[in-house]
C-alpha atoms as a PDB file:
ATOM      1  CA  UNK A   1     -11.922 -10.456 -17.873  1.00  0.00           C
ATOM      2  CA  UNK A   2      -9.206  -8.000 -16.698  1.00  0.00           C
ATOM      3  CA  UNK A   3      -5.397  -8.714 -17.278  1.00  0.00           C
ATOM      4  CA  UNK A   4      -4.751  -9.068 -13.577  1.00  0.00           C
ATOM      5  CA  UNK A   5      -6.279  -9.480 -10.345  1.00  0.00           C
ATOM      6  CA  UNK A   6      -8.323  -7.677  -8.011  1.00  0.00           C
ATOM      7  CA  UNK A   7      -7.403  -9.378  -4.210  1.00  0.00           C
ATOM      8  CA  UNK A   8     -10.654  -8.214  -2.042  1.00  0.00           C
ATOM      9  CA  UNK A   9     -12.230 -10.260   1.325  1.00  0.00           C
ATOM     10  CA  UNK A  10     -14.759  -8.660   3.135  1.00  0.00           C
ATOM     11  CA  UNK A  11     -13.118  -9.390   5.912  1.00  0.00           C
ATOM     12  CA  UNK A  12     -10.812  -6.296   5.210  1.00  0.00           C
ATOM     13  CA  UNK A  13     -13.250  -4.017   7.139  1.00  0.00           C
ATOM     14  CA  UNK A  14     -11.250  -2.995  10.874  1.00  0.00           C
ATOM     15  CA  UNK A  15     -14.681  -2.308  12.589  1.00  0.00           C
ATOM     16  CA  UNK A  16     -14.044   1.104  12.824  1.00  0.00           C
ATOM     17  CA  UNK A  17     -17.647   2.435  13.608  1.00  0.00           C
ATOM     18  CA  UNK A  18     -17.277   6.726  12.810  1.00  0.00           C
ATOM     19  CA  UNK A  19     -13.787   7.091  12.445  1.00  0.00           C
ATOM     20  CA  UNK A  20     -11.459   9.516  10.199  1.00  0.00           C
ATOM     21  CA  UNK A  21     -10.020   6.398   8.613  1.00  0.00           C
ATOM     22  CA  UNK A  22     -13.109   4.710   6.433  1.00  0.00           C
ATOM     23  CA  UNK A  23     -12.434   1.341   6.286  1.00  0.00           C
ATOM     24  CA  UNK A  24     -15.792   0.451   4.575  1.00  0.00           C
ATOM     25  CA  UNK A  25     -13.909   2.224   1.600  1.00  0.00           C
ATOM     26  CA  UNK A  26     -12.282  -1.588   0.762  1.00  0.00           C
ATOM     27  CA  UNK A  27     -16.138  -3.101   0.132  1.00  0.00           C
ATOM     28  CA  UNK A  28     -17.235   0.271  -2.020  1.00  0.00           C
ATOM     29  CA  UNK A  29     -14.245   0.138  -4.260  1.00  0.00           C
ATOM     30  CA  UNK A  30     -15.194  -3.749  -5.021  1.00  0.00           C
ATOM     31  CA  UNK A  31     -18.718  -2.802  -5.387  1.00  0.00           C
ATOM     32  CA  UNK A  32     -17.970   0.379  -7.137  1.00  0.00           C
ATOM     33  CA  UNK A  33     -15.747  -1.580  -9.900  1.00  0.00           C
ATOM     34  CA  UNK A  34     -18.893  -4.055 -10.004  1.00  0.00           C
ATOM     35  CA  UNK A  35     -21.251  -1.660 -10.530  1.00  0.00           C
ATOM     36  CA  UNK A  36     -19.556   0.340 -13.274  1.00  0.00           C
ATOM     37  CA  UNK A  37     -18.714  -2.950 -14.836  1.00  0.00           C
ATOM     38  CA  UNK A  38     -15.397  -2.624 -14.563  1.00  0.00           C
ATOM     39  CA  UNK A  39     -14.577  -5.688 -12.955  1.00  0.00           C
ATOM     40  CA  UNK A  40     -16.515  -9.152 -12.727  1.00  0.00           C
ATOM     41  CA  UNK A  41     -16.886 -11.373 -10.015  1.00  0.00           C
ATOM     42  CA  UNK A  42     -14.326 -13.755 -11.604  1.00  0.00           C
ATOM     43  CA  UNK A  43     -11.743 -11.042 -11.756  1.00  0.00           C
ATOM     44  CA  UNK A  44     -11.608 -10.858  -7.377  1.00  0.00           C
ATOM     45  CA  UNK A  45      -9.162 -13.175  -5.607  1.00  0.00           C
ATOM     46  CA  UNK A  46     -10.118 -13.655  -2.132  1.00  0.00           C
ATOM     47  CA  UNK A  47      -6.921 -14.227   0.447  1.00  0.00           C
ATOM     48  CA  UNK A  48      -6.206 -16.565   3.495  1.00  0.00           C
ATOM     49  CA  UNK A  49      -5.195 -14.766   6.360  1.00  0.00           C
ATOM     50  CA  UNK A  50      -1.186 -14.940   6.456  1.00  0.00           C
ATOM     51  CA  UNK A  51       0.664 -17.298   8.467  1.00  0.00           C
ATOM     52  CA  UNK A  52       2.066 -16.799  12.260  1.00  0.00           C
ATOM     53  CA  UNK A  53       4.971 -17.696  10.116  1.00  0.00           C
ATOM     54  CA  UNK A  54       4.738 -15.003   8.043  1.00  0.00           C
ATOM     55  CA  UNK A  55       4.295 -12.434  10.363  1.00  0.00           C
ATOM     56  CA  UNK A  56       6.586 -13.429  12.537  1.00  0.00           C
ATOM     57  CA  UNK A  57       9.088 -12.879   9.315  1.00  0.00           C
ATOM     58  CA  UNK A  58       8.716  -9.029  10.418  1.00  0.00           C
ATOM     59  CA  UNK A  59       7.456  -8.608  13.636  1.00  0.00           C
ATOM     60  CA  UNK A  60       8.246 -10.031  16.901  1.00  0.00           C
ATOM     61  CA  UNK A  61       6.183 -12.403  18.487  1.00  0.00           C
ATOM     62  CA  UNK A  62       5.218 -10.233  21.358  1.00  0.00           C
ATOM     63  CA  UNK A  63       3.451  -8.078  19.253  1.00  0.00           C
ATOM     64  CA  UNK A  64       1.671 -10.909  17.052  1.00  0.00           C
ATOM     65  CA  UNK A  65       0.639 -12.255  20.745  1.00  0.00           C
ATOM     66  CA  UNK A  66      -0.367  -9.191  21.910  1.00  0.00           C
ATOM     67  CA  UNK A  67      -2.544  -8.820  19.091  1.00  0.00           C
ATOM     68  CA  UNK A  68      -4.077 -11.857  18.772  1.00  0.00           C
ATOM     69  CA  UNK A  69      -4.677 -12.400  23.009  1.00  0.00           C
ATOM     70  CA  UNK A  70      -6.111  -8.459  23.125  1.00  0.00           C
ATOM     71  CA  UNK A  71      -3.577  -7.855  25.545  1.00  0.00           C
ATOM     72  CA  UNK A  72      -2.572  -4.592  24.392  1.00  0.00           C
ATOM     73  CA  UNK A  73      -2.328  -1.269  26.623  1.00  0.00           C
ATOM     74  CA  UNK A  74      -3.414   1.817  26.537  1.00  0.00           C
ATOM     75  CA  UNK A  75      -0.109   2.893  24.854  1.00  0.00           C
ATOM     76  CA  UNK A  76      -0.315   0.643  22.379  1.00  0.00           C
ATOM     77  CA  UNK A  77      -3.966   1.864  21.638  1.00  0.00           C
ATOM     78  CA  UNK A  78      -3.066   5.133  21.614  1.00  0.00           C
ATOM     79  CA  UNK A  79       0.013   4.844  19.184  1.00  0.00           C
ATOM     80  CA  UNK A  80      -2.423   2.624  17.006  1.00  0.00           C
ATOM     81  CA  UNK A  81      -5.173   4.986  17.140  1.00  0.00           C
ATOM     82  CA  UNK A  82      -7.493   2.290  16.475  1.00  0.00           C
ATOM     83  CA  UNK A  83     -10.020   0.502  19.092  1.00  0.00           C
ATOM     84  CA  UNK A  84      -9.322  -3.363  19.799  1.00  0.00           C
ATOM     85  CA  UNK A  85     -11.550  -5.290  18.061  1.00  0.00           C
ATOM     86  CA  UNK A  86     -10.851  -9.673  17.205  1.00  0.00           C
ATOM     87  CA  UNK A  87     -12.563  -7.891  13.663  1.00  0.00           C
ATOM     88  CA  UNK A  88      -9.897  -5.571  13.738  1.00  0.00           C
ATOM     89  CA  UNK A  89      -7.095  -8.177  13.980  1.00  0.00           C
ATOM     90  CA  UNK A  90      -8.587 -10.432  11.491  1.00  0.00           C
ATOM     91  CA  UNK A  91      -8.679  -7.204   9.123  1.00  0.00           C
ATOM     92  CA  UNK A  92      -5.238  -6.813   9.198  1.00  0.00           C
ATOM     93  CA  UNK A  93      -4.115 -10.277   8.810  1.00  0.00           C
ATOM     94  CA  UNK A  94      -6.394 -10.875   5.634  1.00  0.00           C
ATOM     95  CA  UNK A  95      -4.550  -7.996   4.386  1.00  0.00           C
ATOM     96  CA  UNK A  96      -0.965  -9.486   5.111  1.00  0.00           C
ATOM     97  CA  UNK A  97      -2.460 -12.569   3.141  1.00  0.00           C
ATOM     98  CA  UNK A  98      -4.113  -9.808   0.761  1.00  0.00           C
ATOM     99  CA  UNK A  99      -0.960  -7.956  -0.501  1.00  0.00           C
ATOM    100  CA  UNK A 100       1.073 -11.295  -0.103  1.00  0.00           C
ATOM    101  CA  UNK A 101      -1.421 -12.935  -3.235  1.00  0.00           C
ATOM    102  CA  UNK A 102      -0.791  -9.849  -5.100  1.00  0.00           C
ATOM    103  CA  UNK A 103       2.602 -10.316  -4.949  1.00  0.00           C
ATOM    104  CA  UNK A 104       2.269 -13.651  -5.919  1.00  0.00           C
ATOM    105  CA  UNK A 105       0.222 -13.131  -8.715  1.00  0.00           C
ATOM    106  CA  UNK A 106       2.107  -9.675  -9.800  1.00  0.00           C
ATOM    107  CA  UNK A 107       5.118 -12.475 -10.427  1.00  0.00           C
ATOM    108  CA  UNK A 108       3.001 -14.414 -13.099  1.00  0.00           C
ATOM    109  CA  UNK A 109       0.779 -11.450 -14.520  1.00  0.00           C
ATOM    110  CA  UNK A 110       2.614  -8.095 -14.640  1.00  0.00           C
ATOM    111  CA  UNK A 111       0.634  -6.757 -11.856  1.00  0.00           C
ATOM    112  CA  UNK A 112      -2.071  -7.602  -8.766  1.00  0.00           C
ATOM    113  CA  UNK A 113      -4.055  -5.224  -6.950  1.00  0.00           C
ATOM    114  CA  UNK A 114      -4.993  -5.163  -3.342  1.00  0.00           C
ATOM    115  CA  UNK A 115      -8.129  -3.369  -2.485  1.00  0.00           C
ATOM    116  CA  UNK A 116      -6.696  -3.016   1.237  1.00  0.00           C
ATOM    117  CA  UNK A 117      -3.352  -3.221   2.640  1.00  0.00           C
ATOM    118  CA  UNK A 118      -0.498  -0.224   2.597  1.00  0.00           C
ATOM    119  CA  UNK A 119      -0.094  -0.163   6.373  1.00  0.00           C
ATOM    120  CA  UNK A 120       3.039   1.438   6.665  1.00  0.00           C
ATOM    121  CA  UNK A 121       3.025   2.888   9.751  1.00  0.00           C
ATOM    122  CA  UNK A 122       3.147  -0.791  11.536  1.00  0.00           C
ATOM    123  CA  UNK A 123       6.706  -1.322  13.329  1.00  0.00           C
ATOM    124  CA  UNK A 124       8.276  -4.989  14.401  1.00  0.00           C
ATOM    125  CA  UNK A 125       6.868  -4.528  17.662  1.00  0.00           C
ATOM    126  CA  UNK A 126       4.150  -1.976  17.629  1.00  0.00           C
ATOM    127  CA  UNK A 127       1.543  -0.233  15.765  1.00  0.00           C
ATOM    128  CA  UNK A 128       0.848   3.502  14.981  1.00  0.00           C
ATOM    129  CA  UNK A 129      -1.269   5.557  12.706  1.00  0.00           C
ATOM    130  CA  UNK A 130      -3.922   2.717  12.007  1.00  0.00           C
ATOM    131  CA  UNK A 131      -1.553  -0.082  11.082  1.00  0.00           C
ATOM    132  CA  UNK A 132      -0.948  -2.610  13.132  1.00  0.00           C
ATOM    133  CA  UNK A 133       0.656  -5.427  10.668  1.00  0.00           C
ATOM    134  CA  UNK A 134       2.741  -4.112   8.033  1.00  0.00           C
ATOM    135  CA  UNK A 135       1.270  -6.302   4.985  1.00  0.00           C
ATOM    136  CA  UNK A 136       3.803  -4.344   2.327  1.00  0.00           C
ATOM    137  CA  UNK A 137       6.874  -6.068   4.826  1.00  0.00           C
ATOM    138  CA  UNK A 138       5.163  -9.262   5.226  1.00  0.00           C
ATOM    139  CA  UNK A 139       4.464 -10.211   1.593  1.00  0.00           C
ATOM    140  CA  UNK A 140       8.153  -9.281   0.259  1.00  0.00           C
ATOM    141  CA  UNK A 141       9.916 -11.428   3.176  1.00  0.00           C
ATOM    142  CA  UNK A 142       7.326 -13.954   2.099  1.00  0.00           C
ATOM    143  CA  UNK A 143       8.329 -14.227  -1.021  1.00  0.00           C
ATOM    144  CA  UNK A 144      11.857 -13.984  -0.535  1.00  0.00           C
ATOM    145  CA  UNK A 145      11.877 -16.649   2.382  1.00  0.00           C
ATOM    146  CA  UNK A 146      10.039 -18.566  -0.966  1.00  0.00           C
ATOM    147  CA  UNK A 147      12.457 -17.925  -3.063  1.00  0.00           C
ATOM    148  CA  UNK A 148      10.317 -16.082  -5.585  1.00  0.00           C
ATOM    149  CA  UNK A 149      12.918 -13.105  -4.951  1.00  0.00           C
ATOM    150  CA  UNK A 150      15.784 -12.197  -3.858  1.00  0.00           C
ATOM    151  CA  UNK A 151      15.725  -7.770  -4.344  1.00  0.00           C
ATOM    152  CA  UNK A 152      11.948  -6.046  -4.150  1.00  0.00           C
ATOM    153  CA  UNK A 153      11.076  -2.167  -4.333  1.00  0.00           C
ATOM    154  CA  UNK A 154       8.896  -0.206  -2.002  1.00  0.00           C
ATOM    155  CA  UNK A 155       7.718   2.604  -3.611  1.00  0.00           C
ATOM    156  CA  UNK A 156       5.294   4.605  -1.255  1.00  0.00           C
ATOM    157  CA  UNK A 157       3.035   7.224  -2.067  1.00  0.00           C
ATOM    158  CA  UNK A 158       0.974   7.956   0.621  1.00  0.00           C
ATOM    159  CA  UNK A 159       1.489  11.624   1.806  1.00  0.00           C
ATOM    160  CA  UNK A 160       2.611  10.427   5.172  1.00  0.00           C
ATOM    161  CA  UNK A 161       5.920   8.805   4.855  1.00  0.00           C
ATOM    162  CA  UNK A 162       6.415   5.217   5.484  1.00  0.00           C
ATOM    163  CA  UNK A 163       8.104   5.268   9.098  1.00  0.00           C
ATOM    164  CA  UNK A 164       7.345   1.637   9.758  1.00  0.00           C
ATOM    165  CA  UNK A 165       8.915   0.462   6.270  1.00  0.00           C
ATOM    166  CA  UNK A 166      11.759   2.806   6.745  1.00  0.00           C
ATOM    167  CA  UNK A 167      12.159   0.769  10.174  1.00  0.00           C
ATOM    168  CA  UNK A 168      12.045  -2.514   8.980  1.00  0.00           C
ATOM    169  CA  UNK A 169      14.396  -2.286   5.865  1.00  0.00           C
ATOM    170  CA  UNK A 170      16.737   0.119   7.260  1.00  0.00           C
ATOM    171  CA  UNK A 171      19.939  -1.875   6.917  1.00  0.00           C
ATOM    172  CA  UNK A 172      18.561  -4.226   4.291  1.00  0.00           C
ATOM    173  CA  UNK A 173      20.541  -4.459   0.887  1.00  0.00           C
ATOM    174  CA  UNK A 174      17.436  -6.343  -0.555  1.00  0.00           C
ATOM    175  CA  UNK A 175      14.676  -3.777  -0.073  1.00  0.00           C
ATOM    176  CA  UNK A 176      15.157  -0.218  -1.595  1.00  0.00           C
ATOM    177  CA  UNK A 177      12.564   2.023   0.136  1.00  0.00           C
ATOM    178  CA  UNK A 178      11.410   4.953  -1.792  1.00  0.00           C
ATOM    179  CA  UNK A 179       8.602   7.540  -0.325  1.00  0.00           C
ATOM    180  CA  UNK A 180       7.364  10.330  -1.562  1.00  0.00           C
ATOM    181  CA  UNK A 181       5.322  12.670   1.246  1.00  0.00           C
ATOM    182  CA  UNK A 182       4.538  15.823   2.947  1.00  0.00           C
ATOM    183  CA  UNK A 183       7.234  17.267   5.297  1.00  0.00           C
ATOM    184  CA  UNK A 184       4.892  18.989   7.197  1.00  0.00           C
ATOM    185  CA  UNK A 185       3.259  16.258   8.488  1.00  0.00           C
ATOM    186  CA  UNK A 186       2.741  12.690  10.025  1.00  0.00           C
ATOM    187  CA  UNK A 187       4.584  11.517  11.168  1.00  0.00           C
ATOM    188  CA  UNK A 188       6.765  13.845  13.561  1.00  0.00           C
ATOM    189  CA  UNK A 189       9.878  11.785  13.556  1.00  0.00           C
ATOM    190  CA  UNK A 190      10.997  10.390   9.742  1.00  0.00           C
ATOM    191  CA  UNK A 191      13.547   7.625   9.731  1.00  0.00           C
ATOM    192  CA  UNK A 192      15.385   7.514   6.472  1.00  0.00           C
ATOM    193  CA  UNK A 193      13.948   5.568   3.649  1.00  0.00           C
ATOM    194  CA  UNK A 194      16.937   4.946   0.876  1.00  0.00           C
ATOM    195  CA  UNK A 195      15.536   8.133  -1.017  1.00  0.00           C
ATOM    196  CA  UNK A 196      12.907  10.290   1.166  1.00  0.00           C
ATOM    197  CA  UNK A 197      11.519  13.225  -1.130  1.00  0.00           C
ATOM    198  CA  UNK A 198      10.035  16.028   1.222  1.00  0.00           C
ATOM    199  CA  UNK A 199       7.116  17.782  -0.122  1.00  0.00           C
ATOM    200  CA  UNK A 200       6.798  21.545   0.462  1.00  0.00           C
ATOM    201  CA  UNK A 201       2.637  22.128   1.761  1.00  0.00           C
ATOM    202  CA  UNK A 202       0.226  22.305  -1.129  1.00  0.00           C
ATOM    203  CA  UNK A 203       2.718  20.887  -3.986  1.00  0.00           C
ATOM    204  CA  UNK A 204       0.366  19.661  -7.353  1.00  0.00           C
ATOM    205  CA  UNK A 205       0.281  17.699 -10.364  1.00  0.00           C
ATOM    206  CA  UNK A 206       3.633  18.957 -12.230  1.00  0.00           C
ATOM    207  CA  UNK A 207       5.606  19.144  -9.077  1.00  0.00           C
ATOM    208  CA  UNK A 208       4.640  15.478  -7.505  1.00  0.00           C
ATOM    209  CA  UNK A 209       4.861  13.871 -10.765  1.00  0.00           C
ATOM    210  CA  UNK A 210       8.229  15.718 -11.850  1.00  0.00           C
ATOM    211  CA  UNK A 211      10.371  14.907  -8.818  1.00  0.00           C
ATOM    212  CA  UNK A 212       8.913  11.488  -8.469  1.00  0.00           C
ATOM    213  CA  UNK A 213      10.086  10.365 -11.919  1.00  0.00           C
ATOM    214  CA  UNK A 214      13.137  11.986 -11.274  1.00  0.00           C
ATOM    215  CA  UNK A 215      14.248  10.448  -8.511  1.00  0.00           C
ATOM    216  CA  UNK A 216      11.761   6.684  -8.897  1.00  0.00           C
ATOM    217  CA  UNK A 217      13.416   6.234 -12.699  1.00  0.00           C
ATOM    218  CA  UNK A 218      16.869   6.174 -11.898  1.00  0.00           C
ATOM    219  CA  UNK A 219      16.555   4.272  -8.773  1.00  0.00           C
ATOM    220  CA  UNK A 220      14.556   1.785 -10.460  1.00  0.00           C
ATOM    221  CA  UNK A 221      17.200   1.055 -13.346  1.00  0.00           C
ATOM    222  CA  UNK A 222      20.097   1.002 -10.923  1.00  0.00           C
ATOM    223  CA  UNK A 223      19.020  -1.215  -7.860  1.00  0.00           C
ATOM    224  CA  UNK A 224      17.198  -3.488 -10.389  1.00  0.00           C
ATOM    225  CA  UNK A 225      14.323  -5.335  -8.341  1.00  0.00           C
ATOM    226  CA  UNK A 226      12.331  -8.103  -9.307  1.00  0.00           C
ATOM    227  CA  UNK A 227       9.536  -6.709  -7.568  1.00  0.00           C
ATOM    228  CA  UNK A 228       7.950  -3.083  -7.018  1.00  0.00           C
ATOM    229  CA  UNK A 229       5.375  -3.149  -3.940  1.00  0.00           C
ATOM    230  CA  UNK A 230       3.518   0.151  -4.551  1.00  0.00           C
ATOM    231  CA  UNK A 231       1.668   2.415  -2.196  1.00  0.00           C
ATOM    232  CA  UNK A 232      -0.842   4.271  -4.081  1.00  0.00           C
ATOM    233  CA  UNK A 233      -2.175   6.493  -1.506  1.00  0.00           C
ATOM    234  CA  UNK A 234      -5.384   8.379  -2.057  1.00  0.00           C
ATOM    235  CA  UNK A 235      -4.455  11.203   0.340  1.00  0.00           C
ATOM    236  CA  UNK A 236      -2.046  13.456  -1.652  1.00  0.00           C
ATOM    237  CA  UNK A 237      -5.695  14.700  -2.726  1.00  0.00           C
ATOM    238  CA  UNK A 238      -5.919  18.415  -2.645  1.00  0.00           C
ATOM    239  CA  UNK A 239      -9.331  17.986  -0.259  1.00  0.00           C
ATOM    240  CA  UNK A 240      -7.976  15.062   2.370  1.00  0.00           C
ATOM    241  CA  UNK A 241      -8.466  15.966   5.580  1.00  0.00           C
ATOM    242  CA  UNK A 242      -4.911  14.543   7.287  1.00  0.00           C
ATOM    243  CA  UNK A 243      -2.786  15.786   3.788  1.00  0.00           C
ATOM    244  CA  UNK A 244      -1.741  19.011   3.089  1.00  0.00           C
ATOM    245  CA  UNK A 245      -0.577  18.393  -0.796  1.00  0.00           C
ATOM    246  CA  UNK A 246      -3.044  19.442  -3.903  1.00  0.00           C
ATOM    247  CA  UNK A 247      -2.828  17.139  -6.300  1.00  0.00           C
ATOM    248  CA  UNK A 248      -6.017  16.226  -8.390  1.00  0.00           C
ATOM    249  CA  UNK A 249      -7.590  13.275  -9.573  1.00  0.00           C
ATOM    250  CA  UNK A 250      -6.422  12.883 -13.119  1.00  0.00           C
ATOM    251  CA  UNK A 251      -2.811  14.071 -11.079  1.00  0.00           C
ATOM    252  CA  UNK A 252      -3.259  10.613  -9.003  1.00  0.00           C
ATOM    253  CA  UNK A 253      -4.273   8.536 -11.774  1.00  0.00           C
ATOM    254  CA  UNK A 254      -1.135  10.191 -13.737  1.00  0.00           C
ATOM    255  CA  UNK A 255       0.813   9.152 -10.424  1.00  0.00           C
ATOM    256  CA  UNK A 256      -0.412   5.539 -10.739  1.00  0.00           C
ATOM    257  CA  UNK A 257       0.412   4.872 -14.547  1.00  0.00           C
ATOM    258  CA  UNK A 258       4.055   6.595 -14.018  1.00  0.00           C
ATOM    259  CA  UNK A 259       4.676   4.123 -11.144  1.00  0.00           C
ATOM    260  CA  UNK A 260       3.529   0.955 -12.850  1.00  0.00           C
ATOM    261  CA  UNK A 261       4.029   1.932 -16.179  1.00  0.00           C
ATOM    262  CA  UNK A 262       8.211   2.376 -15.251  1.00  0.00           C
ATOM    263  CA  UNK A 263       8.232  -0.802 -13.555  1.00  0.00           C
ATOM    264  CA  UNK A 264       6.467  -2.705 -16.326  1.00  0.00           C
ATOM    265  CA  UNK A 265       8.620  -0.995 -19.212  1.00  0.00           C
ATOM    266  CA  UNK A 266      11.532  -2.637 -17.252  1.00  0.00           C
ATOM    267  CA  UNK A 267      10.076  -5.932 -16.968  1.00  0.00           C
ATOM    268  CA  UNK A 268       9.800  -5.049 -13.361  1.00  0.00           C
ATOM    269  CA  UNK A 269       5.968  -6.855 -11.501  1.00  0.00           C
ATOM    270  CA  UNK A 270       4.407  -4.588  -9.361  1.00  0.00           C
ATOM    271  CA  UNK A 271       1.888  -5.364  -6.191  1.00  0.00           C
ATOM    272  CA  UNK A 272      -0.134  -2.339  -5.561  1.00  0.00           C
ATOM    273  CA  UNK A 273      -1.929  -1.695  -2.066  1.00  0.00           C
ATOM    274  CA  UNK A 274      -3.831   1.195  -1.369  1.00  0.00           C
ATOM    275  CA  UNK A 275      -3.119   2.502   1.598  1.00  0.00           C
ATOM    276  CA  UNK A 276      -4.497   5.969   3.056  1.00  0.00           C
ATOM    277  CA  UNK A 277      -7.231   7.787   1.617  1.00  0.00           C
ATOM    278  CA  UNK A 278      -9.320  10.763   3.782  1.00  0.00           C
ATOM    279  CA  UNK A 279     -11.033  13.144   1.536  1.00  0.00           C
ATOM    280  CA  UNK A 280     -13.355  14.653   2.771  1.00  0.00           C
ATOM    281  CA  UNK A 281     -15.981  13.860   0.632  1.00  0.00           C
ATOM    282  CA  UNK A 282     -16.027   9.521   0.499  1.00  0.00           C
ATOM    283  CA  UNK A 283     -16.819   9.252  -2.858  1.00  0.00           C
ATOM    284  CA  UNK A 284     -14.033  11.382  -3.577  1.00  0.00           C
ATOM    285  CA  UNK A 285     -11.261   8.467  -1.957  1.00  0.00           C
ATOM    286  CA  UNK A 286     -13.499   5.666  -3.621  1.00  0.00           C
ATOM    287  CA  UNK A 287     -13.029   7.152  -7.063  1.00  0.00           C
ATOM    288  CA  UNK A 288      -9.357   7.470  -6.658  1.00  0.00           C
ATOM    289  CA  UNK A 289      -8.854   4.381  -5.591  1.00  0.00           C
ATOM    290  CA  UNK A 290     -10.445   3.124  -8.530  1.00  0.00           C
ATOM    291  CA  UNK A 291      -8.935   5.039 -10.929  1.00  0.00           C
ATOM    292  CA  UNK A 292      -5.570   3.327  -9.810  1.00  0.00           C
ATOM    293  CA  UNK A 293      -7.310  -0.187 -11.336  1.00  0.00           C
ATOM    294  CA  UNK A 294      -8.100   1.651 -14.182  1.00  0.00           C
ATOM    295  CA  UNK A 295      -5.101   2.947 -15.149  1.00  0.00           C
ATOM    296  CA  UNK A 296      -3.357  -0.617 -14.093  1.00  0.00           C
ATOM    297  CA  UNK A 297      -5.555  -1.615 -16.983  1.00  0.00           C
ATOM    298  CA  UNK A 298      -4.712   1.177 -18.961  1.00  0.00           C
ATOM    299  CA  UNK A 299      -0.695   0.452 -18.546  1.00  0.00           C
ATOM    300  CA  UNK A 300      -0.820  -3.494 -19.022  1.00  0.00           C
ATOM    301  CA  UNK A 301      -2.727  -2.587 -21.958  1.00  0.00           C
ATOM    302  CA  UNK A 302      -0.037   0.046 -23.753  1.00  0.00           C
ATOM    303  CA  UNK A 303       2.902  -1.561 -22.578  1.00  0.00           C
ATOM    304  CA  UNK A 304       2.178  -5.491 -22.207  1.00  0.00           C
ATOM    305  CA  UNK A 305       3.472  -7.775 -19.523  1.00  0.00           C
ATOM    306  CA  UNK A 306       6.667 -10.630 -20.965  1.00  0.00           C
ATOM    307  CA  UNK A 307       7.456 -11.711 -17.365  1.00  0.00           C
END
């Protein structure tokens, strides 16, 4: 049995039909894991969708309404970039619940894993760039409306930055945002995390990981949170079609066991989404995004969870 959970529902798939953004990825990671006999059966939590209440802790009820009616408009399809679908909407409120039980569970074991979630992009009261709920949001005011924390950590590594997170935490003591991302790309307008590091085109391994420790480490040690959400996004790969960095696979699983492994080493849980991923070769994303469960496994093994 693995040291931590794996949060999957099959529900996760947004009914995409041929789309850049391959949301069947969330069932071929599970059955991927399966297969290689990585994971069991036993070691998947499956999530309830979250709460009106919880969603309503981030964005306005408008946009939950909106949402949930399929009263949107053409501009807020075409900022979304997704097509309405009631399969669509449930997708992205399993993942709320999704990343919300990995936080929960991160608390108690060291870490939990959400095959899903990392939809960044979302805003209070709109979508863009295929996320219409941000889960990451959702789960830490969760937990902090719970009690459970009072200071949590966004560390984002998808190679787009996080201009939804960046939004909702803006003048927020309680949430540091960190994201680490490609200048030269989406989105066009960049509101300021707490530390934003800009990626030149084409940056690999030694660059990525080098100025993300240096800059993740010290952050980390000073604002002190008693929760990391992570974004480990599969598209700083150097063959993603929407990135433009070059970083390789053992570079992203590197990526993944600096991020928990910092966290852990301060006694610091850490919820990990997965966020974008848009190589163009599937199996390529699928792989990555299981290497980030491996080397979860990998880190709680070396350094140990004492939560």
């Amino acid at each position: 049995m693995l040291p931590f959970k794996l949060v999957y529902h099959p529900g996760y798939d947004l009914n995409l039909g041929e789309h850049v953004f391959p949301s069947q990825k969330f069932r071929l990671i599970r059955e991927r894991l399966l297969a290689e006999g990585f994971a069991a059966p036993e070691d998947f939590a499956e999530p309830e969708p979250a709460s009106e209440a919880d969603l309503l802790l981030v964005h306005t009820e408008d946009w939950v309404e909106r949402l949930r009616t399929g009263t949107l408009s053409f501009y807020d399809i075409l900022k979304l970039e997704v097509p309405y679908s009631r399969q669509m909407v449930k997708a992205f409120w399993l993942a709320a619940g999704g990343t919300t039980l990995a936080a929960r569970l991160a608390l108690s074991e060291g870490a939990g894993l959400n095959i899903g979630g990392g939809f960044h992009h979302a805003f209070p009261d709109h979508g863009e760039g295929f996320c219409a709920i941000n889960d990451c949001a959702v789960a830490i005011r969760s937990l902090q409306k719970q009690g459970r924390i009072e200071r949590a950590m966004v560390v984002d590594c998808d190679v787009h930055q996080g201009n939804g997170t960046a939004t909702i935490f803006a003048r927020d003591k309680t949430v540091f945002t960190l994201s680490i991302h490609q200048l030269n790309n989406y989105p066009a307008q960049k509101p300021h995390s707490d530390i934003d590091i800009n990626l030149a085109d084409e940056v690999g391994d030694e660059e990525y990981l080098q100025r993300l420790r240096s800059a993740y480490v010290p952050a980390l040690t000073e604002f002190q949170p008693q929760l990391v959400v992570y974004l480990a996004g599969a598209d700083p790969y150097y063959q993603d079609q929407l990135g433009g960095l070059a970083l390789s696979l053992e570079g992203l699983k590197a990526r993944d066991r600096l991020v928990t492994s910092t966290a852990l080493m301060h006694k610091v849980p850490v919820a990990i989404t997965l966020a974008g991923g848009y190589a163009i070769d599937l199996d390529d994303t699928i792989t990555i995004h299981a290497n980030t469960a491996k080397a979860i496994k990998e880190v709680l093994a070396s350094v140990g969870w004492a939560g």
